[in-house]
Protein backbone atom coordinates (compact mmCIF):
# COMPACT_ATOMS: atom_id res chain seq x y z
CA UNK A 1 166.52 -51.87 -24.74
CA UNK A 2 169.98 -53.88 -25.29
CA UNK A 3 168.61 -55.26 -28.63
CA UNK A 4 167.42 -51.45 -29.38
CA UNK A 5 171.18 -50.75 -28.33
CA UNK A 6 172.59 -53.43 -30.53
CA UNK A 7 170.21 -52.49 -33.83
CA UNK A 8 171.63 -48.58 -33.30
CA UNK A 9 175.25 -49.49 -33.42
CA UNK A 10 174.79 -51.99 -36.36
CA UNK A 11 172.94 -49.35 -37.77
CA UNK A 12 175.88 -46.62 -37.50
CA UNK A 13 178.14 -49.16 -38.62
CA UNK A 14 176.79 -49.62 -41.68
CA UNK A 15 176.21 -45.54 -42.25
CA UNK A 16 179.81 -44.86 -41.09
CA UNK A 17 181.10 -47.76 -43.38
CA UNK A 18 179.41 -46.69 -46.55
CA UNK A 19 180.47 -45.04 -49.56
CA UNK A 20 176.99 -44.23 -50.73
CA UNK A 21 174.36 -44.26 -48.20
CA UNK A 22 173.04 -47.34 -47.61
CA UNK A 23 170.21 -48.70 -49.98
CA UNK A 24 167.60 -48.81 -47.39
CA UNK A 25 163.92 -49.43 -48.91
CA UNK A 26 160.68 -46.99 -47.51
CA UNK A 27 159.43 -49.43 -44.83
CA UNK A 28 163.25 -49.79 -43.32
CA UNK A 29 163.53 -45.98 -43.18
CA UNK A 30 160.39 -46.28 -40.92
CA UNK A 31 161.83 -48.99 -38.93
CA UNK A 32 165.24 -46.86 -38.74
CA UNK A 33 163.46 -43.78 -37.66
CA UNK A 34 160.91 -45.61 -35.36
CA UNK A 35 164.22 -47.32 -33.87
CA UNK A 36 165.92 -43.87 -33.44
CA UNK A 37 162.40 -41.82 -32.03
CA UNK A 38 162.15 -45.03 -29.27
CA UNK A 39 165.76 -44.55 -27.99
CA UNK A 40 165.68 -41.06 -27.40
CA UNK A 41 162.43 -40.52 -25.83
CA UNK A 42 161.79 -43.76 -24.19
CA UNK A 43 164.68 -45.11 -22.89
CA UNK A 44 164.41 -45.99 -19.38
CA UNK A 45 167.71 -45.27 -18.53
CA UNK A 46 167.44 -42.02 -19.68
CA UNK A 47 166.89 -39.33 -16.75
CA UNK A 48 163.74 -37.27 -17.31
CA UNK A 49 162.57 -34.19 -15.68
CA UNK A 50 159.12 -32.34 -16.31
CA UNK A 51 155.59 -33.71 -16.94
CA UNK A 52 154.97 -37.60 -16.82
CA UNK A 53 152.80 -37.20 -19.82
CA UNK A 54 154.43 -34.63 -21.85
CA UNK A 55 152.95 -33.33 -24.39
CA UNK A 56 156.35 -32.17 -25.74
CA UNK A 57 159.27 -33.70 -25.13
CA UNK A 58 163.13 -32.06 -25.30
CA UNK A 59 166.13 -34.00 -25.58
CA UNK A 60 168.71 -32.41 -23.93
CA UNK A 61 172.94 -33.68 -25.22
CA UNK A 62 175.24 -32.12 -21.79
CA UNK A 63 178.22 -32.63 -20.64
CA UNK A 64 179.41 -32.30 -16.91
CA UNK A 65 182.43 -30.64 -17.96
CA UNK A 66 180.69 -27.96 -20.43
CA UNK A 67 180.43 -24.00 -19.58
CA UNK A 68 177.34 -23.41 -22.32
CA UNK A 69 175.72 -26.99 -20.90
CA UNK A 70 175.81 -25.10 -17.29
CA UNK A 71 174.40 -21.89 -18.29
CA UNK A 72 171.24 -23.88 -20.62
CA UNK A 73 170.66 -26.17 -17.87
CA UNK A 74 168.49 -24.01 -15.66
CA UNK A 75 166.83 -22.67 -18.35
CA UNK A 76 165.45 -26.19 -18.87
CA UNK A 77 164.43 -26.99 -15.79
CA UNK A 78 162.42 -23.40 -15.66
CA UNK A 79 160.81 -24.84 -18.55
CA UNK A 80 159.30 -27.75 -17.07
CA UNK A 81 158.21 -25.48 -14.22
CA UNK A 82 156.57 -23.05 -16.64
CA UNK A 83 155.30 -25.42 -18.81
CA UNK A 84 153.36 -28.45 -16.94
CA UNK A 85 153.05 -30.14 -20.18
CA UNK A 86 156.42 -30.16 -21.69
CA UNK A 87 159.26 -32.77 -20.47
CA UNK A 88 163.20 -32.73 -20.51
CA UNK A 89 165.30 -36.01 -21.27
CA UNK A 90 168.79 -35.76 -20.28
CA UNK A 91 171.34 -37.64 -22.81
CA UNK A 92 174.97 -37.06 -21.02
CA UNK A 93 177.72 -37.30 -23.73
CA UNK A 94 181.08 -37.59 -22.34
CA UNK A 95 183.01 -35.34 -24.95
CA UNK A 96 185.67 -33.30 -22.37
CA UNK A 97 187.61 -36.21 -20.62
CA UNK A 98 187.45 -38.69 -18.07
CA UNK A 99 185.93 -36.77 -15.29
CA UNK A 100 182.92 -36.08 -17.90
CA UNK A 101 182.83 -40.09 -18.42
CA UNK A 102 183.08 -40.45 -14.24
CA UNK A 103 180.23 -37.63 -13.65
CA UNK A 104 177.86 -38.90 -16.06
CA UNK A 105 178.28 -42.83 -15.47
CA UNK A 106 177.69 -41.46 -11.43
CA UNK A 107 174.30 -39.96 -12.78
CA UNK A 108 173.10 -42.25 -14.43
CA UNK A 109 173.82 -45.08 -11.96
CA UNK A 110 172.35 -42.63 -9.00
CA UNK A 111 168.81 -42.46 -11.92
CA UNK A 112 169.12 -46.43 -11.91
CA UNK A 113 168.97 -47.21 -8.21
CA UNK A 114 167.94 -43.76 -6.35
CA UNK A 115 165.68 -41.93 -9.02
CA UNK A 116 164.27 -39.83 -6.50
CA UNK A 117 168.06 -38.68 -5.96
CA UNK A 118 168.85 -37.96 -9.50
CA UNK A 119 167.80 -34.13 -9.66
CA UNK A 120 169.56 -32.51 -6.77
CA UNK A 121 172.59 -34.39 -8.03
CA UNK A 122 172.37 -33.10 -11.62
CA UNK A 123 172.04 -29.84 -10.24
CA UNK A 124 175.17 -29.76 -7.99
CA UNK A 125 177.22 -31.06 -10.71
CA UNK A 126 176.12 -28.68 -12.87
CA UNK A 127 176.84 -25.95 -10.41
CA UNK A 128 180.57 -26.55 -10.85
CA UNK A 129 182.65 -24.23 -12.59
CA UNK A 130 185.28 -25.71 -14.35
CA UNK A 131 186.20 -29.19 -14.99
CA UNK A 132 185.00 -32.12 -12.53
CA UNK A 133 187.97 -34.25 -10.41
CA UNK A 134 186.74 -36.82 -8.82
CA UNK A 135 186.97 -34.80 -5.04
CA UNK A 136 184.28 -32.54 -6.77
CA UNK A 137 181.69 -35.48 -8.03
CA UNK A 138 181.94 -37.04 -4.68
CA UNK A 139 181.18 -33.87 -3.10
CA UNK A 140 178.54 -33.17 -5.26
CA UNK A 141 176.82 -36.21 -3.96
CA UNK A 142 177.42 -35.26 -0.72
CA UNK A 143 176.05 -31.89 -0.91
CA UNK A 144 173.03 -32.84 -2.99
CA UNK A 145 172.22 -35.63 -0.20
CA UNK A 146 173.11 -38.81 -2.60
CA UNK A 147 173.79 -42.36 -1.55
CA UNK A 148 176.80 -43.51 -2.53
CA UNK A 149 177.02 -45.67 -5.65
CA UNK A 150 179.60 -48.17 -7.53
CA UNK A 151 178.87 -47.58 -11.06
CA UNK A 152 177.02 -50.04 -12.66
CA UNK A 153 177.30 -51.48 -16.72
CA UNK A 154 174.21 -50.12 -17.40
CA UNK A 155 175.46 -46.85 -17.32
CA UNK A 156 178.28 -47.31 -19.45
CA UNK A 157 175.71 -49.08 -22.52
CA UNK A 158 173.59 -45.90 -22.16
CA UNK A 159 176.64 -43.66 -22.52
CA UNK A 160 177.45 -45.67 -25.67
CA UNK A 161 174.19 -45.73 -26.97
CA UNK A 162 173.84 -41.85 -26.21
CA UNK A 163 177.12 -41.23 -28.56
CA UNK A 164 175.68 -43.57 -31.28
CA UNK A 165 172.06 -41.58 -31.09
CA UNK A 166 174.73 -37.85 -31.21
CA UNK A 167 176.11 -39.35 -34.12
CA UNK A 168 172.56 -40.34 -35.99
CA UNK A 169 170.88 -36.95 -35.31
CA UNK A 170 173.94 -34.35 -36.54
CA UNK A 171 175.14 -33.47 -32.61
CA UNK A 172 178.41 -31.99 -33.22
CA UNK A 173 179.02 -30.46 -29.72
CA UNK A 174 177.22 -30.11 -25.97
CA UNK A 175 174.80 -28.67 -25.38
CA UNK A 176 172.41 -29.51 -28.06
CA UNK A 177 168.70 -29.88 -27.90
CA UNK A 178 165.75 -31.60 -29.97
CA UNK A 179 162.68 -29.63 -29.70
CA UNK A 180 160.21 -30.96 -32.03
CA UNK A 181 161.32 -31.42 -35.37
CA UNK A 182 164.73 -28.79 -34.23
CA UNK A 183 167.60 -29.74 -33.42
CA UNK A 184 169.21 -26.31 -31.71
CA UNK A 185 172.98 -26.43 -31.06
CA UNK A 186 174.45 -24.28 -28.09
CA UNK A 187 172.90 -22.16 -25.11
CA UNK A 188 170.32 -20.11 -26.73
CA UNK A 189 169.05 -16.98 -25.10
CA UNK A 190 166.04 -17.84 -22.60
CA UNK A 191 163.47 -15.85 -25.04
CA UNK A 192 164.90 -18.24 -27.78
CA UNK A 193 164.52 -21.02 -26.06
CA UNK A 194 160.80 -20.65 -24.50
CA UNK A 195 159.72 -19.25 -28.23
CA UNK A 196 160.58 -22.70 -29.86
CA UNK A 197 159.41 -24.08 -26.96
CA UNK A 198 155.93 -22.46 -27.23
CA UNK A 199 155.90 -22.98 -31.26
CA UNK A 200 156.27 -26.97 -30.56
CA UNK A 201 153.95 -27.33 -27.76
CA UNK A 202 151.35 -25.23 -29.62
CA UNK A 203 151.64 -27.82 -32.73
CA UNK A 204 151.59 -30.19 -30.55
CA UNK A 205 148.12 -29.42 -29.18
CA UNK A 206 146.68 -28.91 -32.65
CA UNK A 207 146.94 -24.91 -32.29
């Protein structure tokens, strides 16, 4: 996963860098999109909620600090409990300050070393209206039962490779979620959400 890391931000570098886009040949546009499909289903680091073996799997951009991130987030997690089939990957992106950074690096080291601990956390900090201090992470973790952690590297390389991956797909803003072949900015309506949601998984069971 660091080389995967390493290949995306070499890769932005030379998108961001060029005047013309970059003369990439058929079989590297593969690679490139093969590269970019692996980091944002199957990175390890990323949390994950919802079937084991999904069938369909939503990436999910948030932000700690977001309003519209806090009112979509229950809406995915009702997904996964309507849908046994369909998973949720959570990408944090730490667009609205230094509490978002603190909150998400405390997530993703609590996924790292206490998986099972990871939901309940998630949840309380999402529960939060308003901005996050750190008094209100810390008692997040205490009210979602939490151990304790010292943030680890780890979840600072995911954060960067999470901004680098926003970048490459067109995410402008939090929330914003890939469903199949969509990418669907902002906190859609429930019906919108579970008809996309239905479209995908049907296509994705040959229907």
């Amino acid at each position: 996963m660091k080389m995967m890391i390493v290949l995306l931000l070499t890769l932005f570098s030379v998108v961001s860098v060029a005047k013309e886009p970059a003369p990439f040949t058929p079989e590297q546009e593969k690679q490139i999109e093969a590269l970019i499909q692996e980091a944002l289903f199957n990175d390890p680091n990323s949390p994950r909620i919802g079937a084991k073996q999904a069938k369909l799997t939503l990436i999910n951009f948030t932000d700690y600090n977001c309003p519209y991130c806090k009112q979509l987030d229950p809406m995915l997690e009702k997904i996964v409990q309507k849908y046994p089939d369909v998973a949720v990957v959570i990408k944090p992106l730490p667009f609205k300050g230094e509490s978002s950074e603190l909150a998400a690096r405390t997530v993703l080291t609590t996924w790292h070393q206490y998986p099972q601990q990871f939901l309940a956390l998630h949840e309380k900090l999402m529960q939060k209206k308003g901005y996050h201090t750190d008094v209100s992470i810390k008692q997040a973790q205490e009210k979602a039962g939490a151990t304790p952690v010292t943030l680890d590297a780890q979840s600072a390389e995911t954060l960067s490779t999470n901004l680098q991956l926003a970048r490459l797909v067109g995410v402008q803003g939090t929330p914003a979620t890939i469903i199949g072949d969509e990418l669907i900015p902002g906190a859609v309506p429930w019906e919108t959400l579970e008809e996309v949601v239905k479209e995908k998984l049907a296509a994705a069971n040959g229907q």
